[in-house]
N, C-alpha and C. Protein backbone atom coordinates (compact mmCIF):
# COMPACT_ATOMS: atom_id res chain seq x y z
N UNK A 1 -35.83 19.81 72.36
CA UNK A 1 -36.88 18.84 72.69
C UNK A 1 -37.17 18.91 74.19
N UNK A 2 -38.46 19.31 74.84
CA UNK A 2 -38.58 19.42 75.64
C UNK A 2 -38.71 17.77 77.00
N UNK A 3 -38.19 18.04 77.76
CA UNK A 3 -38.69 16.26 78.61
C UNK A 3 -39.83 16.71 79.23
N UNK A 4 -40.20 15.26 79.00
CA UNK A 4 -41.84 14.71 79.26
C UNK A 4 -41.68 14.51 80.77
N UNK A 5 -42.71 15.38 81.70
CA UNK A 5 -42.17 15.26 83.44
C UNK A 5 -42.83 14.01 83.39
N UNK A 6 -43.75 13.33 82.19
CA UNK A 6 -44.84 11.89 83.00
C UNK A 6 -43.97 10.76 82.57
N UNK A 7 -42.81 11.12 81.50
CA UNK A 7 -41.90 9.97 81.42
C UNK A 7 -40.69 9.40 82.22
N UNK A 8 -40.31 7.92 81.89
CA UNK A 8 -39.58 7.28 82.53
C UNK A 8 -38.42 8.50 82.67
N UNK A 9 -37.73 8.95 81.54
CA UNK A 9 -36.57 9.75 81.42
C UNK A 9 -36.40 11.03 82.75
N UNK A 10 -37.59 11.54 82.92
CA UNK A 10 -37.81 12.75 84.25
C UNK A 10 -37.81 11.79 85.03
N UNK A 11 -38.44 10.80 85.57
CA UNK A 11 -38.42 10.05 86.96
C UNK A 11 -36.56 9.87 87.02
N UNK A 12 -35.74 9.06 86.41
CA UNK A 12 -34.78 8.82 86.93
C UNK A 12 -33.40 9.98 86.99
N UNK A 13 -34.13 11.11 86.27
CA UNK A 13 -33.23 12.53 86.39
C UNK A 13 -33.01 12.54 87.78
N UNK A 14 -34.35 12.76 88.25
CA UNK A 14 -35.19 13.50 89.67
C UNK A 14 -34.63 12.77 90.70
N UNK A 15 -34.60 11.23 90.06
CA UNK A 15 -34.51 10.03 91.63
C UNK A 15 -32.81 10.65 91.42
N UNK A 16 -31.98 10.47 90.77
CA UNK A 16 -30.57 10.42 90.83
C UNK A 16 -30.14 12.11 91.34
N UNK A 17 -31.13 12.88 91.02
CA UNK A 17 -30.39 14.48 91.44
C UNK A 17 -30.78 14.23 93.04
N UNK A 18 -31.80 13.65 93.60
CA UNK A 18 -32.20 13.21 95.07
C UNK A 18 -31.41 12.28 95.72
N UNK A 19 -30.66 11.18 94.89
CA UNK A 19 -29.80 10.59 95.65
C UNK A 19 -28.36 11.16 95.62
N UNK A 20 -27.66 11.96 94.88
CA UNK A 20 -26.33 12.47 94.40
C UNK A 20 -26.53 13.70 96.05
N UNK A 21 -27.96 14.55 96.17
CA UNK A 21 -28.17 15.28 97.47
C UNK A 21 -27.82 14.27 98.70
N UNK A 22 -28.64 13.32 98.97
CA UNK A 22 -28.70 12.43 100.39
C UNK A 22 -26.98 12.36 100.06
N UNK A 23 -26.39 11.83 99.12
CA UNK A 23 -24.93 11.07 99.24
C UNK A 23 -24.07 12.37 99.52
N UNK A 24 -23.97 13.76 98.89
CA UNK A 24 -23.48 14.67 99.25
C UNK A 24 -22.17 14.70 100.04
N UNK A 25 -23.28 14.68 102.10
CA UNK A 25 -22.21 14.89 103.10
C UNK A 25 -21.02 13.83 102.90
N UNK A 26 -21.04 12.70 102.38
CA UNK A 26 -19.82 11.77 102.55
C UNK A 26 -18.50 12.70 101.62
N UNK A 27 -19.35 13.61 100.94
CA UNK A 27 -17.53 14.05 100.33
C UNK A 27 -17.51 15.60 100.93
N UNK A 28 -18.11 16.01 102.14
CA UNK A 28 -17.75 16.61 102.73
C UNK A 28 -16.80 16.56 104.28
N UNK A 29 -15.71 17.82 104.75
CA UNK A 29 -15.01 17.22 105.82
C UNK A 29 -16.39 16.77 107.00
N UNK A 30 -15.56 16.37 107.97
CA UNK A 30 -16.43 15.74 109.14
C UNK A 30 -16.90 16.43 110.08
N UNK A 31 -17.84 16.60 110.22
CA UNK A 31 -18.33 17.85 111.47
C UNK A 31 -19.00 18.86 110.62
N UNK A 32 -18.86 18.96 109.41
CA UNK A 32 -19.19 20.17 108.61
C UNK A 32 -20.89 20.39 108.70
N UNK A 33 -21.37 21.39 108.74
CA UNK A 33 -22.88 21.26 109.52
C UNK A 33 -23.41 22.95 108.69
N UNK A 34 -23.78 22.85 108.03
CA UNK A 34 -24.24 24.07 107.61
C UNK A 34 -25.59 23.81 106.59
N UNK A 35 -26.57 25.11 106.28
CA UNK A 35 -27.75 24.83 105.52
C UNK A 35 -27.94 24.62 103.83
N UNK A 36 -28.69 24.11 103.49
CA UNK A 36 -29.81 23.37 104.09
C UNK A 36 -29.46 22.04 104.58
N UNK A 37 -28.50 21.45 104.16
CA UNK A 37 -27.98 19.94 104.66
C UNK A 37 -27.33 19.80 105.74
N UNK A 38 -27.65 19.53 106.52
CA UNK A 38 -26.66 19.24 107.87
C UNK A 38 -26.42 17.66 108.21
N UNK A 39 -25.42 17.24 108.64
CA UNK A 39 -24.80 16.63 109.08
C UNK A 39 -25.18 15.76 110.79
N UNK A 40 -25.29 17.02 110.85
CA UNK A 40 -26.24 16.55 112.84
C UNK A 40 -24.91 16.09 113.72
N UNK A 41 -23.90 17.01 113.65
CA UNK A 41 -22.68 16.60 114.37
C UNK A 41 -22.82 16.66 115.97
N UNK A 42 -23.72 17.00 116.14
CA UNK A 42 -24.01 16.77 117.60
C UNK A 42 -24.56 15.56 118.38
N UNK A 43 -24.67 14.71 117.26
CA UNK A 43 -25.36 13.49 117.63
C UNK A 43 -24.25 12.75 116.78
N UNK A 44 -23.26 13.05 116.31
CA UNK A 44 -22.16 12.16 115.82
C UNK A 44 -20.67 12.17 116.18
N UNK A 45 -20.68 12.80 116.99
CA UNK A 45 -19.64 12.89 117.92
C UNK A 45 -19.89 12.84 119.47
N UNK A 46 -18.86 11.95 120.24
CA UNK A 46 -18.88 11.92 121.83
C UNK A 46 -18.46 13.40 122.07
N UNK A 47 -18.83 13.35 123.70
CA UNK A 47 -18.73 14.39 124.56
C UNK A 47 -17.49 14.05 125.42
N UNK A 48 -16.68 14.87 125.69
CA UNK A 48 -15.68 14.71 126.81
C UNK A 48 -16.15 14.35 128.00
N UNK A 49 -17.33 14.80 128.69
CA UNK A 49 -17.75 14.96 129.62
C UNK A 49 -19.61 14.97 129.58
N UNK A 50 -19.84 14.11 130.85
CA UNK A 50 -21.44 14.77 130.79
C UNK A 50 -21.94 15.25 131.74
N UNK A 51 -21.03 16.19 132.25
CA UNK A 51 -21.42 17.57 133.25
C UNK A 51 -22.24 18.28 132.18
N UNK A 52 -23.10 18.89 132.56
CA UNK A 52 -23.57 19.68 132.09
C UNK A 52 -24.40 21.05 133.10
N UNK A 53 -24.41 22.51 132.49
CA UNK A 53 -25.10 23.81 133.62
C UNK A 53 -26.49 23.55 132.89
N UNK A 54 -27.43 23.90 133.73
CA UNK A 54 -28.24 23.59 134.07
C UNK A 54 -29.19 24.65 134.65
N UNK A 55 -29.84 26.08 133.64
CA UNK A 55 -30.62 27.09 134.47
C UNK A 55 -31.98 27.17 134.80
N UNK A 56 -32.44 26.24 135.45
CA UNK A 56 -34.05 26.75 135.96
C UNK A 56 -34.66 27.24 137.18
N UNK A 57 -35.99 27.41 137.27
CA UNK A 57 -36.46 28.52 138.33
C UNK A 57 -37.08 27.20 139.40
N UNK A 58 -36.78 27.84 139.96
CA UNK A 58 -36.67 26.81 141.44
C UNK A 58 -38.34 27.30 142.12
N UNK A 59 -39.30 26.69 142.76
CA UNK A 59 -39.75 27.23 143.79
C UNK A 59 -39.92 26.62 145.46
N UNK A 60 -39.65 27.57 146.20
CA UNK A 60 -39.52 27.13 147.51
C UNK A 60 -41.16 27.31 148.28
N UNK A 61 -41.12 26.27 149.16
CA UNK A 61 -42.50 26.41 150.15
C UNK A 61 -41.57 26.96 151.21
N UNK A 62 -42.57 27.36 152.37
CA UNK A 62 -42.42 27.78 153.87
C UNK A 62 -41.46 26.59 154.98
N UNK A 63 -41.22 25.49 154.19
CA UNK A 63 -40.53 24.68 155.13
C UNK A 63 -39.20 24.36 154.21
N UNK A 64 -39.01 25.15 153.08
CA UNK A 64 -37.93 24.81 152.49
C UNK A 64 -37.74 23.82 151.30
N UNK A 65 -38.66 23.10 150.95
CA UNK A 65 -38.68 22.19 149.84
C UNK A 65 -38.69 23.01 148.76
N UNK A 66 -38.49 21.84 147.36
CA UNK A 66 -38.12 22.82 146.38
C UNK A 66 -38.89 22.21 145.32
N UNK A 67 -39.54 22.55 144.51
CA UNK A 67 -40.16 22.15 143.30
C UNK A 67 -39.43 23.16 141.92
N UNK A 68 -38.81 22.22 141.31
CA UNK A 68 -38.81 22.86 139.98
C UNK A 68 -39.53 23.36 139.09
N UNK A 69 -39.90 24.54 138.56
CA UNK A 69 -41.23 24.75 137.69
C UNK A 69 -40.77 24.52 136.27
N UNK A 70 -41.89 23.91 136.00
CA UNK A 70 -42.28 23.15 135.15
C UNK A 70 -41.86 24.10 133.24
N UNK A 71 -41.46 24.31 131.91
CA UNK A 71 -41.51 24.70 131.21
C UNK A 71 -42.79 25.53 130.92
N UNK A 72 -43.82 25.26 130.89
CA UNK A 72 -45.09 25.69 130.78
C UNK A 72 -45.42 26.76 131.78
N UNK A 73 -44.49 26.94 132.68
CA UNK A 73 -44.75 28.29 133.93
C UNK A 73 -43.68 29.11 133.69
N UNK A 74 -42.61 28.99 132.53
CA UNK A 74 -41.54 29.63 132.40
C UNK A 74 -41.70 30.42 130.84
N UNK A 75 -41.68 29.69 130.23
CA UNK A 75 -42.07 30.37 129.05
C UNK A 75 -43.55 29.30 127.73
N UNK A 76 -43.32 28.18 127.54
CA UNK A 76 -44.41 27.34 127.19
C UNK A 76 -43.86 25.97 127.32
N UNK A 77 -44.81 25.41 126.74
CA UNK A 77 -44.78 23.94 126.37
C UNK A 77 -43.59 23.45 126.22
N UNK A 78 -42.85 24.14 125.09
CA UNK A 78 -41.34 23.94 124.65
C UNK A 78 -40.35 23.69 125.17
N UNK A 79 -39.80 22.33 125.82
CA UNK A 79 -38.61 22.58 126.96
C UNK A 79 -37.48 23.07 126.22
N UNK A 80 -36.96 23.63 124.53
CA UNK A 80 -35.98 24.02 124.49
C UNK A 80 -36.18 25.61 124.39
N UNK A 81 -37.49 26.07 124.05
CA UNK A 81 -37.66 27.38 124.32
C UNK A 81 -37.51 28.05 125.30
N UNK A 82 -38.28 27.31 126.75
CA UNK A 82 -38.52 27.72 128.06
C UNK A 82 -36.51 27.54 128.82
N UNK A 83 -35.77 26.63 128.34
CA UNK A 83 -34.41 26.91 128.43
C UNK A 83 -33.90 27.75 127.92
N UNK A 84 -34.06 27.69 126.07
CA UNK A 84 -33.75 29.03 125.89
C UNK A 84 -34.10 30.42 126.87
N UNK A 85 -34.94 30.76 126.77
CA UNK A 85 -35.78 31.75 128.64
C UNK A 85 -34.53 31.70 129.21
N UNK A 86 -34.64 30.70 129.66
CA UNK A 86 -33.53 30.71 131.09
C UNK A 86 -32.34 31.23 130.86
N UNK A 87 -32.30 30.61 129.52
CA UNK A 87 -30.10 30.72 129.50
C UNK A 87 -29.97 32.01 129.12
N UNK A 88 -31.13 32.86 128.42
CA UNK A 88 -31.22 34.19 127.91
C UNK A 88 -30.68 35.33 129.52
N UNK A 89 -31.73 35.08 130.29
CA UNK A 89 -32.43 35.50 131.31
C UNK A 89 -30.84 35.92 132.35
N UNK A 90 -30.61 34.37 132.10
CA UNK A 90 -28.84 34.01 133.10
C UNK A 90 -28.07 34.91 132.58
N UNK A 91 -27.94 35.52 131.04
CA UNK A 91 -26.88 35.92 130.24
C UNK A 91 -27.04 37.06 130.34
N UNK A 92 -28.40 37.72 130.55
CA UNK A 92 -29.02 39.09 130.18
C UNK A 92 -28.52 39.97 131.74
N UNK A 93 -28.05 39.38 132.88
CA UNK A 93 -27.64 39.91 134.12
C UNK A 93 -28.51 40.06 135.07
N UNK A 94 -28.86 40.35 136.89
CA UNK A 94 -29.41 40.53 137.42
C UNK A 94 -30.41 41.52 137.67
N UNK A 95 -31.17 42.34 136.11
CA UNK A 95 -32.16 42.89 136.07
C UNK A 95 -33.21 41.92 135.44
N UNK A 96 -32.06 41.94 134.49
CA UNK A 96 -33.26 40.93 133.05
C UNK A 96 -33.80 39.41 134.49
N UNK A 97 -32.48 38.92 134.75
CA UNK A 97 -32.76 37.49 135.69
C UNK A 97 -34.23 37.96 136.84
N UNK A 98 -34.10 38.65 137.40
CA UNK A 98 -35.28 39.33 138.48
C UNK A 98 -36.36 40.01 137.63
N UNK A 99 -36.57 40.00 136.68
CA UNK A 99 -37.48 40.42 135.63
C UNK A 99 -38.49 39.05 135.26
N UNK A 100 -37.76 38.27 135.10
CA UNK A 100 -38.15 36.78 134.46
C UNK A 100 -38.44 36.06 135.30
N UNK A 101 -37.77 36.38 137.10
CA UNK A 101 -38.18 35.40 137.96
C UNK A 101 -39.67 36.24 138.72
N UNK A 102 -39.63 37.48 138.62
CA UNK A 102 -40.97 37.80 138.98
C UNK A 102 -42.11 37.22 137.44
N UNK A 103 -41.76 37.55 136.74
CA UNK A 103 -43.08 37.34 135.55
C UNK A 103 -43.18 35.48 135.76
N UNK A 104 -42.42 34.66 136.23
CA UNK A 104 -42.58 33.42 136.96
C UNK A 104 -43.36 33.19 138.17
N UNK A 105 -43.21 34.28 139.34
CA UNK A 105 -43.43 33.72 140.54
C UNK A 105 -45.07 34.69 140.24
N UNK A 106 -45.54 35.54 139.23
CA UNK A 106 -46.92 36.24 139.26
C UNK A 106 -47.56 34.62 138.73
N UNK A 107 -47.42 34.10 137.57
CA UNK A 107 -47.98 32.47 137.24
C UNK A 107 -48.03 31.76 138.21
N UNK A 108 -47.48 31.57 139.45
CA UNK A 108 -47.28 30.53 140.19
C UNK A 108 -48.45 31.22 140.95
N UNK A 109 -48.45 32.01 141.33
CA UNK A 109 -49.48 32.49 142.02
C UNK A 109 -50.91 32.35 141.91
N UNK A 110 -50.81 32.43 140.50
CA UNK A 110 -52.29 32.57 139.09
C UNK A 110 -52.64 30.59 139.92
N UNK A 111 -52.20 29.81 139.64
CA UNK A 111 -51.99 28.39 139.74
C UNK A 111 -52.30 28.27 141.30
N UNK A 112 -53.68 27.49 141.22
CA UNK A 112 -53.68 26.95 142.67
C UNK A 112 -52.51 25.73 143.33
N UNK A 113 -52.30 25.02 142.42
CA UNK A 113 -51.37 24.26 142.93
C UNK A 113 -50.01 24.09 143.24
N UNK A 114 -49.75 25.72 143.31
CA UNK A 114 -48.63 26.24 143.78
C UNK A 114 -48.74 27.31 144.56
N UNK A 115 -50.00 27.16 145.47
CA UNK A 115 -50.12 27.98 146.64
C UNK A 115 -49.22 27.93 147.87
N UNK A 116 -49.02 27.25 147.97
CA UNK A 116 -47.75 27.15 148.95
C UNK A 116 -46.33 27.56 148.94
N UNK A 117 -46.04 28.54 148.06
CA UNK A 117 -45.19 28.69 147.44
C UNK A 117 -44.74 30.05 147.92
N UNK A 118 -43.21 29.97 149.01
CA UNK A 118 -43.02 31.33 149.29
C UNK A 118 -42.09 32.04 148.44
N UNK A 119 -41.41 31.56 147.71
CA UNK A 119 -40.09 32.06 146.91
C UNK A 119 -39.59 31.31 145.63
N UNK A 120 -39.00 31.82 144.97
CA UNK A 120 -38.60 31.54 143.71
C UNK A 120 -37.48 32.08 142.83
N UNK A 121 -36.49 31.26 143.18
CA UNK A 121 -35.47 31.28 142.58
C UNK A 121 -34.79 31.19 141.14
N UNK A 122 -34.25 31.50 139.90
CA UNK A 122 -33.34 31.40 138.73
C UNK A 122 -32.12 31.22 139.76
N UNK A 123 -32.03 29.83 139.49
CA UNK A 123 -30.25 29.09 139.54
C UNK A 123 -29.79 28.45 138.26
N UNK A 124 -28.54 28.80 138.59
CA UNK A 124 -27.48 27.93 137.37
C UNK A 124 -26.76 26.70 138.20
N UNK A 125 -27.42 25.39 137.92
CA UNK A 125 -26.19 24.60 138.56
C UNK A 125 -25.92 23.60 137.59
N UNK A 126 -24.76 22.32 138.21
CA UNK A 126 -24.33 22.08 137.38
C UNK A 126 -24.30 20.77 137.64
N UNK A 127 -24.67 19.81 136.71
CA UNK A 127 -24.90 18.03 136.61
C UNK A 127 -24.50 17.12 135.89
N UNK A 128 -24.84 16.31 136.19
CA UNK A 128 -23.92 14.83 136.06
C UNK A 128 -25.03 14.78 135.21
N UNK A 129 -25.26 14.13 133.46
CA UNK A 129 -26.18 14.50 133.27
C UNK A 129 -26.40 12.46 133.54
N UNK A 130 -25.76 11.88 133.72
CA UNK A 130 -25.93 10.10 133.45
C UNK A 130 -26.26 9.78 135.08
N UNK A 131 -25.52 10.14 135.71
CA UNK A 131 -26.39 9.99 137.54
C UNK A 131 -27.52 10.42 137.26
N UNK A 132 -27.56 11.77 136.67
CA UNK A 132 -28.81 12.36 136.91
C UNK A 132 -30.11 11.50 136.78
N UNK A 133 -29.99 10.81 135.33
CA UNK A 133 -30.91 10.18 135.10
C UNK A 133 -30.72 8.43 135.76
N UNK A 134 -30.13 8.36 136.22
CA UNK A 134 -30.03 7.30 137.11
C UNK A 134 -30.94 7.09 138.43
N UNK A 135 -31.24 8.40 138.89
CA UNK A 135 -32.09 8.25 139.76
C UNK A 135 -31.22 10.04 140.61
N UNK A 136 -29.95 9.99 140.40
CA UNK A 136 -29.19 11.04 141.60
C UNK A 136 -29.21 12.22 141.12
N UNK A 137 -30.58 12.65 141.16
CA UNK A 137 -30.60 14.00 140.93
C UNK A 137 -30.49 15.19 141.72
N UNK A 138 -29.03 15.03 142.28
CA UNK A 138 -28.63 16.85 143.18
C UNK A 138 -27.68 16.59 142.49
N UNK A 139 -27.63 17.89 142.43
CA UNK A 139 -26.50 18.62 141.72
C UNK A 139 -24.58 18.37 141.83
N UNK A 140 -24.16 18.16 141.13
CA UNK A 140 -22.64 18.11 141.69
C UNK A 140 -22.00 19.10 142.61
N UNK A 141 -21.84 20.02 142.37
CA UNK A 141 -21.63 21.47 143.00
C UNK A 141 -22.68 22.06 143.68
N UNK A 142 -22.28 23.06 144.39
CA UNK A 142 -23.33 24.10 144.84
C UNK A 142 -23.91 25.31 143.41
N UNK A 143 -24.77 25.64 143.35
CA UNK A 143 -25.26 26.77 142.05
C UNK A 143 -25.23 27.96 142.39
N UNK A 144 -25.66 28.93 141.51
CA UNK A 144 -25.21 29.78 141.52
C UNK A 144 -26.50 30.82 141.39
N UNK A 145 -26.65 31.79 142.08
CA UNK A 145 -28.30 32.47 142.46
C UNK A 145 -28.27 33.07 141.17
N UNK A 146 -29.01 33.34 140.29
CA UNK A 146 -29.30 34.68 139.71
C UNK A 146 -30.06 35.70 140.05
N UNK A 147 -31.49 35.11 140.58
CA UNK A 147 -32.72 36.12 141.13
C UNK A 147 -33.11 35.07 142.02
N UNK A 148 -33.98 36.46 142.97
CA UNK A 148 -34.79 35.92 143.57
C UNK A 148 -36.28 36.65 143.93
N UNK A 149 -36.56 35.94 143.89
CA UNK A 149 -38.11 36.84 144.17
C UNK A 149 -39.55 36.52 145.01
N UNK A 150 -40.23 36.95 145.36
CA UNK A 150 -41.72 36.37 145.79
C UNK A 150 -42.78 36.47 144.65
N UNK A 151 -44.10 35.37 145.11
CA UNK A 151 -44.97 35.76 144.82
C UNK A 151 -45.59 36.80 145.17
N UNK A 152 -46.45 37.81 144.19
CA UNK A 152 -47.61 38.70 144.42
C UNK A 152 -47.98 38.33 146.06
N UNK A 153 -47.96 39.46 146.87
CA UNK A 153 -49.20 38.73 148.13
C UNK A 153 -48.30 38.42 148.80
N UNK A 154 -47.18 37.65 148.56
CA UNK A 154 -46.42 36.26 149.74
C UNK A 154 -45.53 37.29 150.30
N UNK A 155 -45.34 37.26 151.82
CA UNK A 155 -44.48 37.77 152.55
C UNK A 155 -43.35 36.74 152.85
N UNK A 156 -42.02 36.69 152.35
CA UNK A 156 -41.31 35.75 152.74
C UNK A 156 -40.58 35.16 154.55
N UNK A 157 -40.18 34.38 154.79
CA UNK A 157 -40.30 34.54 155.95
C UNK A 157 -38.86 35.00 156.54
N UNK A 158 -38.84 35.39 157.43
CA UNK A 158 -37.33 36.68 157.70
C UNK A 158 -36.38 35.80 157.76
N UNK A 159 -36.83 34.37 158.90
CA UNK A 159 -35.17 33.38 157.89
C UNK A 159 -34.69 33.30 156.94
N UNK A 160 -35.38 33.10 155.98
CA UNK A 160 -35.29 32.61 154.53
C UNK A 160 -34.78 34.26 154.23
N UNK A 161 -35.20 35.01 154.35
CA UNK A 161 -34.60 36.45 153.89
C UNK A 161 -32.85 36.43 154.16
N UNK A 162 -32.70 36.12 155.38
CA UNK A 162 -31.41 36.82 155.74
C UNK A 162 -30.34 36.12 154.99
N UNK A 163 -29.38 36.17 154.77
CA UNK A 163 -28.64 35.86 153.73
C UNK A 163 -26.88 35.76 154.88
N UNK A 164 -26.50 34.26 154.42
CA UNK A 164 -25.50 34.17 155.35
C UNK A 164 -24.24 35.06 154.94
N UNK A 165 -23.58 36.01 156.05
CA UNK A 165 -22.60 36.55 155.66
C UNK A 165 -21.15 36.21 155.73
N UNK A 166 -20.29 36.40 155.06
CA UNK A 166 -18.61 36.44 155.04
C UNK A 166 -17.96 36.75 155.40
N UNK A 167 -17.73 36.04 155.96
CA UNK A 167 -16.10 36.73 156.98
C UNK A 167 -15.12 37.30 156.32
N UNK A 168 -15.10 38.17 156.70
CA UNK A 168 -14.19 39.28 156.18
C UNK A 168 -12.91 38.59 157.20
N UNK A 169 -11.81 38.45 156.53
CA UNK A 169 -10.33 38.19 156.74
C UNK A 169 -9.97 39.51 157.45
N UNK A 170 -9.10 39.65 158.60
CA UNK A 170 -8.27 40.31 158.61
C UNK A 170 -6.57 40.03 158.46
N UNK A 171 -6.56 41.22 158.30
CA UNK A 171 -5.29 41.89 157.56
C UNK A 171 -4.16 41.91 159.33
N UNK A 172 -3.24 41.01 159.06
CA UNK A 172 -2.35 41.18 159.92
C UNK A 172 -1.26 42.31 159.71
N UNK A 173 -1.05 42.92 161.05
CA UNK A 173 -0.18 43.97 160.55
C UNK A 173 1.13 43.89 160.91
N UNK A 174 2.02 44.17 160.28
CA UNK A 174 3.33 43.78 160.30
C UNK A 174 4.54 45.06 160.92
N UNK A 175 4.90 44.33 161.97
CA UNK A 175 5.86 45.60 162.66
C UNK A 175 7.01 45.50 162.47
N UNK A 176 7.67 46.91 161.56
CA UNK A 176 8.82 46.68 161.37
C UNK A 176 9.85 47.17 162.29
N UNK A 177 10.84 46.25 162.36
CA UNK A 177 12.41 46.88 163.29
C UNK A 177 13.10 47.96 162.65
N UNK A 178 13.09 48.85 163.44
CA UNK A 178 14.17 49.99 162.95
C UNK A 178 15.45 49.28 162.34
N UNK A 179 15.63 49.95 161.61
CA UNK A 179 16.83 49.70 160.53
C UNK A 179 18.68 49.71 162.14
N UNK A 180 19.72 48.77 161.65
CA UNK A 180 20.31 48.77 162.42
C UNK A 180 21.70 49.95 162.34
N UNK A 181 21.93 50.83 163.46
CA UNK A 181 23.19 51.97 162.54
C UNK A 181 23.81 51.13 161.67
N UNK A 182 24.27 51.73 160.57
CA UNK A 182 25.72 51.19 159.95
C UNK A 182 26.78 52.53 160.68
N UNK A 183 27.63 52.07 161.80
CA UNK A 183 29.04 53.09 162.20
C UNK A 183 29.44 52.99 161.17
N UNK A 184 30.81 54.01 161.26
CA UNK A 184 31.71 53.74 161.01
C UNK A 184 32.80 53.58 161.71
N UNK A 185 33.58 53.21 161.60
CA UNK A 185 35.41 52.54 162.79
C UNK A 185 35.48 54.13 163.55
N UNK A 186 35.42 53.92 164.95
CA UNK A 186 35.72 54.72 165.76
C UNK A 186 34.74 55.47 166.43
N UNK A 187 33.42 55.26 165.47
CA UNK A 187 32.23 55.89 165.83
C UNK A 187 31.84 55.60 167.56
N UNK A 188 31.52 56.78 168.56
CA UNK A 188 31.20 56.25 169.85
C UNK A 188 29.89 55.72 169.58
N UNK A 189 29.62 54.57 170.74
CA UNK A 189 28.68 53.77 171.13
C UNK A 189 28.17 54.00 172.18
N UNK A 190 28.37 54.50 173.04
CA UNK A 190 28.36 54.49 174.64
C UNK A 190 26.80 55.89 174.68
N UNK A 191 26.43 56.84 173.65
CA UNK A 191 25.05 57.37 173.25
C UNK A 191 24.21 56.53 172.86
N UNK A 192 24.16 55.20 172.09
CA UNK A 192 23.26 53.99 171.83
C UNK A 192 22.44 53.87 172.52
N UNK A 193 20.97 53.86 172.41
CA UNK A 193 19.94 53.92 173.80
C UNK A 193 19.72 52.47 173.83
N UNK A 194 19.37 51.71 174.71
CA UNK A 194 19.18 51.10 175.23
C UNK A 194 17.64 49.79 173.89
N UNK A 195 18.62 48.70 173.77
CA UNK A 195 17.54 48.18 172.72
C UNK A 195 18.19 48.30 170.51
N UNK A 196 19.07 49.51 170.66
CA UNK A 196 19.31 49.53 169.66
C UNK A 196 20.54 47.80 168.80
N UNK A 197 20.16 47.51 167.50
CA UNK A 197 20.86 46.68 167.48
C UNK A 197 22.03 47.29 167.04
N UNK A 198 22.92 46.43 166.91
CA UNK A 198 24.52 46.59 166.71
C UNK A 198 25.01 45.63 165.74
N UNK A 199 24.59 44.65 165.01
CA UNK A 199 24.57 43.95 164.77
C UNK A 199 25.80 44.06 163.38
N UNK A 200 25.16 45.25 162.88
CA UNK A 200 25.91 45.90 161.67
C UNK A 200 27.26 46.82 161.96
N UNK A 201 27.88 46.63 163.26
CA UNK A 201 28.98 47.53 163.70
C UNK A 201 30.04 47.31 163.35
N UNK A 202 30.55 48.81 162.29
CA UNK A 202 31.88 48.04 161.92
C UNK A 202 33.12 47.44 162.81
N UNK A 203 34.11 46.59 162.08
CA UNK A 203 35.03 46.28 162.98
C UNK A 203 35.72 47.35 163.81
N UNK A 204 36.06 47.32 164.73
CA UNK A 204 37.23 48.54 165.74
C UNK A 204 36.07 49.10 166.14
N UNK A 205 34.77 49.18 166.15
CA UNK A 205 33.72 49.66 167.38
C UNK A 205 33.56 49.49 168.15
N UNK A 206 33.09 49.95 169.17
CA UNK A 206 33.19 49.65 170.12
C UNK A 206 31.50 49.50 170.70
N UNK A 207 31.15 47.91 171.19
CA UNK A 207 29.94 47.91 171.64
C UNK A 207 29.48 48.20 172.94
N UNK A 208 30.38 49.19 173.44
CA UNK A 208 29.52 49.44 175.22
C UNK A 208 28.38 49.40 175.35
N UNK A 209 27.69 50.12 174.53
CA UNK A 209 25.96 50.30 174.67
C UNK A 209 25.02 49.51 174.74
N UNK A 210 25.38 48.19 174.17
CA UNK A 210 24.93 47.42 173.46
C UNK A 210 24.07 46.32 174.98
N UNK A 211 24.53 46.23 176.17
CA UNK A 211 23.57 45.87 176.85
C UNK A 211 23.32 47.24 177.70
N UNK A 212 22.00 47.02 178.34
CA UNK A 212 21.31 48.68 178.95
C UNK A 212 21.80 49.27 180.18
């Protein structure tokens, strides 16, 4: 006997195979997150911490200020795409990173309202993400460069070029004392030049030498 989909009997199949789905995750373990049903354990569990890294393209004017560019100058609209970009970009090493920060700083260029714009950076840094939005938005730490680049056209300016250098440590060098004779009993002393130690002389030696 076939069921009637316009009867009562199909409606409460359908509603109960739809609610037995929604009820599901409760007899699964906790955290368990896989398709098509997920769980959303990322929004159901705390964080240890709300540091969080942090990779976007920086741009600098001629006096040093910094404007962050915007998702829409990085890759689109999408702020998890245009991160995705970034975190790709960070991961992919300092070709792919200088690849992505020029195809950035040619848009900025395209854009009048980023004419002022001598340089442009991919940094990784790293934030407080609850200050952050509090109002204290610098960074906890110092970051970390990936690329850097100009706009098309822009000559950067030779300060901003030079790049502070590191002191190289030196290496102290260490002078060693000649090893002291080991005599033996009876051995003369009185050939000992002048400076040698004695320190190690067996008993019944004799130390004449021993001042110059």
């Amino acid at each position: 006997m076939a069921l009637d989909r316009g009867g009562p009997a199909y409606a409460w199949l359908v509603s109960g195979a739809l609610l037995l789905m929604v009820l599901s995750p409760l007899c699964r373990p906790p955290g368990a997150d896989s398709f098509p049903w997920s769980s959303y354990p990322m929004f159901g569990r705390g964080l240890a911490s709300a540091h969080t890294t942090v990779h976007h393209m920086i741009a600098f004017d001629a006096a040093g200020g910094r404007r962050v560019v915007p998702p829409a100058l990085v890759a689109n609209d999408e702020v998890l795409q245009a991160e995705a970009t970034l975190h790709g970009a960070a991961r992919g090493g300092k070709q792919t990173s200088l690849e992505l920060c020029r195809q950035v700083a040619a848009r900025l260029a395209d854009d009048p309202a980023w004419a002022d714009i001598v340089r442009v950076e991919l940094r990784s840094e790293r934030y407080d993400a609850i200050t952050y939005f509090e109002g204290d938005t610098a960074p906890i730490r110092p970051g970390r460069l990936r690329a850097r680049c100009t706009p098309p056209g822009v000559v950067e300016p030779a300060d901003a070029q030079q790049q502070p250098k590191k002191k190289k440590k030196k290496k102290k060098r260490r002078t060693r004392k000649p090893p002291a004779p080991n005599l033996s009993p009876g051995t003369p002393t009185n050939n000992l030049s002048p400076g040698t130690p004695t320190n190690n002389l067996s008993p019944g030696t004799s130390p004449a030498a021993r001042s110059p």
